[in-house]
Protein backbone atom coordinates (compact mmCIF):
# COMPACT_ATOMS: atom_id res chain seq x y z
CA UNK A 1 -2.46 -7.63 18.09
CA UNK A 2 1.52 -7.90 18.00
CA UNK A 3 2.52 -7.99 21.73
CA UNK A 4 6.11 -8.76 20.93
CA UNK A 5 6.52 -5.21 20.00
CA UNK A 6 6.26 -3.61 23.32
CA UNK A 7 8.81 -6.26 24.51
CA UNK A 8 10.96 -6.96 21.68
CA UNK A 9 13.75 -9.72 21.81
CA UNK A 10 17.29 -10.13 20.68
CA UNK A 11 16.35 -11.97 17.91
CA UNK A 12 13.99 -9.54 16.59
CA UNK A 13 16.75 -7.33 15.83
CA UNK A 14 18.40 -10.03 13.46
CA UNK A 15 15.46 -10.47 11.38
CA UNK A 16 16.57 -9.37 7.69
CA UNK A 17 13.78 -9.93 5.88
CA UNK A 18 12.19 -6.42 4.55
CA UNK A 19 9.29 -4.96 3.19
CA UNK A 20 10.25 -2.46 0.19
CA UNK A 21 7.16 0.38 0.53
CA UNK A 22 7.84 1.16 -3.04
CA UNK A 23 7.31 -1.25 -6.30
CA UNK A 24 10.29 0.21 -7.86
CA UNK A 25 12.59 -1.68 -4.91
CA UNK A 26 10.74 -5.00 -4.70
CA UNK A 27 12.39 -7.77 -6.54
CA UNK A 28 11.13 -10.98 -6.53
CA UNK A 29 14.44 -12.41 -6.90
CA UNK A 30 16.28 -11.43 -3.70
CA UNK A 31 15.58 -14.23 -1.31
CA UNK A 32 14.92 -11.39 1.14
CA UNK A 33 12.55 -9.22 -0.18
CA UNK A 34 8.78 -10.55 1.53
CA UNK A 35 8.14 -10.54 -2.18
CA UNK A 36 10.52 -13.34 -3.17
CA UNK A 37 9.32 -15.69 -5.70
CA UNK A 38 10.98 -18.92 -5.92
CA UNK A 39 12.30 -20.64 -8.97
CA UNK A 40 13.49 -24.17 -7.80
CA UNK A 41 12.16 -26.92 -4.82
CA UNK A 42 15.44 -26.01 -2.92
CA UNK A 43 14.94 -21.97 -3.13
CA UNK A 44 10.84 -22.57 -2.16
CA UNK A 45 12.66 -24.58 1.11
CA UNK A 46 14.95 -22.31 1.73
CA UNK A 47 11.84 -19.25 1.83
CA UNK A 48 10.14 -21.18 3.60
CA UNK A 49 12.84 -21.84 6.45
CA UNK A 50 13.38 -17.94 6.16
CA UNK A 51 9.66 -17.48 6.16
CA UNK A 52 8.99 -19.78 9.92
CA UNK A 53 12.22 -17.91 11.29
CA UNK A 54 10.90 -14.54 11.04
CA UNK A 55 7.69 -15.67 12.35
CA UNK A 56 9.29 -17.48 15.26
CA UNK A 57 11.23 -14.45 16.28
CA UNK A 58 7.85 -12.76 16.86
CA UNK A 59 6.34 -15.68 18.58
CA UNK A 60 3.51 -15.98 15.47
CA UNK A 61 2.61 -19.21 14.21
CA UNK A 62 4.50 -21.16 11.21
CA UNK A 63 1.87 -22.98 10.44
CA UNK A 64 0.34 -23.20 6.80
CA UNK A 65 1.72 -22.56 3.08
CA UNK A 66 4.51 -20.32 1.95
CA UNK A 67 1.45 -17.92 0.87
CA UNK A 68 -0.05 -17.98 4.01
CA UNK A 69 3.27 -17.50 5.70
CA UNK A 70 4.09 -14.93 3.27
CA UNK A 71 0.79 -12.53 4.53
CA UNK A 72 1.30 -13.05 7.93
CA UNK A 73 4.50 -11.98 7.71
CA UNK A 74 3.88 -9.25 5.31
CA UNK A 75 1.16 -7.88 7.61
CA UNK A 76 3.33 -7.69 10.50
CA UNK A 77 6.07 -5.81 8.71
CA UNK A 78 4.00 -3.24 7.58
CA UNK A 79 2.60 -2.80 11.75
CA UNK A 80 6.22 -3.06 12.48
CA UNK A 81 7.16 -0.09 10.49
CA UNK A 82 4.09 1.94 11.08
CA UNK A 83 4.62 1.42 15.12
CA UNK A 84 8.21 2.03 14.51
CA UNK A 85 6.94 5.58 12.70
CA UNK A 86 4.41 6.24 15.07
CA UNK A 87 7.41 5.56 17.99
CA UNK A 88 9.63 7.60 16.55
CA UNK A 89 7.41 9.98 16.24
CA UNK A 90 5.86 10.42 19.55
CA UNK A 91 9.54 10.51 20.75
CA UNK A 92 10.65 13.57 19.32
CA UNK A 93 7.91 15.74 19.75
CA UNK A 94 6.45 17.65 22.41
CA UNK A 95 2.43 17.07 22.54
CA UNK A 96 1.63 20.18 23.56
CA UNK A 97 2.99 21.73 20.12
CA UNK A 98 2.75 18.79 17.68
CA UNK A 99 2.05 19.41 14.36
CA UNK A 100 -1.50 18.25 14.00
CA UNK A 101 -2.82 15.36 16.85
CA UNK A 102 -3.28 11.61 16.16
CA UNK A 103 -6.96 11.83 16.00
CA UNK A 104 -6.56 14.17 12.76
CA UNK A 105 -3.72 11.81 10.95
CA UNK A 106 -6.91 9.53 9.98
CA UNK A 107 -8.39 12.11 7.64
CA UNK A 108 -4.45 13.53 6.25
CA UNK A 109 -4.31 9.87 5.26
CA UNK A 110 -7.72 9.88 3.51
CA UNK A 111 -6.80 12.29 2.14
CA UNK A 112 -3.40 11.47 0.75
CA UNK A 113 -5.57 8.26 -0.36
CA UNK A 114 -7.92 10.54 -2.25
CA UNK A 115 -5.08 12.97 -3.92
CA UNK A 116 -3.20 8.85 -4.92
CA UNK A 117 -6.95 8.04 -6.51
CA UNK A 118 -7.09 10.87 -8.27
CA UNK A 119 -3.50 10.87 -9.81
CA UNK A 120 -4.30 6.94 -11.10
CA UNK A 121 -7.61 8.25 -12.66
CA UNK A 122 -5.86 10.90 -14.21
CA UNK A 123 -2.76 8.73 -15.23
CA UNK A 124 -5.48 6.60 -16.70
CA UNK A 125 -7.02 9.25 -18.80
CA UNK A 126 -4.33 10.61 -20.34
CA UNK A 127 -3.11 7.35 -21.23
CA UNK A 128 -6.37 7.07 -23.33
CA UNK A 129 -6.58 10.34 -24.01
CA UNK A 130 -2.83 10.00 -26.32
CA UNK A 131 -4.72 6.82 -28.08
CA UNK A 132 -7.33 9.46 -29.03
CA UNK A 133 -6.88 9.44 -33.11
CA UNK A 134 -9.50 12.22 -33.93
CA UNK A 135 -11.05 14.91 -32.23
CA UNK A 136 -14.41 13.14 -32.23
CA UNK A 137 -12.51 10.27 -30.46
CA UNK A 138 -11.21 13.11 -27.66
CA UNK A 139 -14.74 14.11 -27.74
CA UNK A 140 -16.55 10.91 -27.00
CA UNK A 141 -14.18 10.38 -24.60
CA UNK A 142 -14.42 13.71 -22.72
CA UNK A 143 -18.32 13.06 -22.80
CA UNK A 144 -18.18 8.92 -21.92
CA UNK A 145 -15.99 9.91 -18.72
CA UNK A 146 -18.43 12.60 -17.58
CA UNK A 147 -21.17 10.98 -18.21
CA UNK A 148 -19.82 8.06 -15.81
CA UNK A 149 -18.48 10.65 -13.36
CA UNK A 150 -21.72 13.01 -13.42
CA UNK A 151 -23.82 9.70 -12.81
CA UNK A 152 -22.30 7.02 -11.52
CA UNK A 153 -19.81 8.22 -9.08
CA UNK A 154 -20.95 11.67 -7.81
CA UNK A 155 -24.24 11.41 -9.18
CA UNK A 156 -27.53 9.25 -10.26
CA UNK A 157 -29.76 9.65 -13.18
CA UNK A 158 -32.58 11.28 -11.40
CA UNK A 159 -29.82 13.94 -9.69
CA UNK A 160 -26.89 14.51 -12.13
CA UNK A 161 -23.70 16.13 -10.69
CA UNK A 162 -22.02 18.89 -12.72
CA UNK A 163 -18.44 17.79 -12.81
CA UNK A 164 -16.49 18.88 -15.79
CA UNK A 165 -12.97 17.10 -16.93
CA UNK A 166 -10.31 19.16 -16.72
CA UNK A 167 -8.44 19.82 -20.35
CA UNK A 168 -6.14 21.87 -19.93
């Protein structure tokens, strides 16, 4: 899909636009950051100069709005770093005795997906949970969020699942 990274040019390597991985370093305000958000006509041009650069030194089109732009270029940063990982990676190990094969990184991701999921449900919960006034609010909650669990998301109302919050 991104041919320029098996042959990458000169220019490539001057490219200083980044993609932060974390929300805590993204700020709208750098011109920069892929997530810059301009304030005035002259910024927006400026972005937008920046924006058809960055494509141009990957030989992608520069055609469309800054938003448009903005995804492309976002997209290919993110291949960029994961080919740059997965380079770096093949590199310095020996395939006989790798850690665990490509073919079984797929489900160590889903997984790491499910373990993110869970945190977020969790975060969510106890975020309700301290709202909780009375003990028949914790209650109704506890019960509302099983209820949902044991028949909506692991479950159905003809075959109920037996999932329990945890309280502790």
């Amino acid at each position: 899909m991104y041919p320029y990274l098996a042959q990458s040019s000169c220019d490539l390597k001057k490219s200083q636009i980044f993609l932060s991985s974390m929300d805590e370093l993204r700020d709208d305000r750098n011109p920069y950051d892929i997530s810059f958000t301009p304030s005035t006509l002259t910024e927006g041009r400026h972005f937008d100069t920046l924006l058809n650069t960055k494509l141009s030194y990957r030989r992608l089109s520069s055609n469309g709005t800054i938003r448009v732009k903005r995804d492309t270029l976002r997209a290919v940063l993110e291949a960029e770093m994961l080919y740059d990982l997965m380079t770096k990676l093949v590199s310095c190990i020996d395939q006989d005795s790798a850690f665990c094969a490509v073919e079984d990184t797929i489900p160590c991701i889903m997984h790491g997906g499910n373990r993110v999921g869970k945190k977020i449900f969790m975060m969510l919960l106890l975020e309700v949970w301290c709202n909780c006034v009375t003990n028949a609010d914790r209650m109704s909650l506890i019960e509302t969020v099983e209820n949902f669990v044991n028949r909506g998301v692991f479950g159905t109302e003809q075959s109920r699942s037996q999932w329990k919050l945890p309280e502790n």
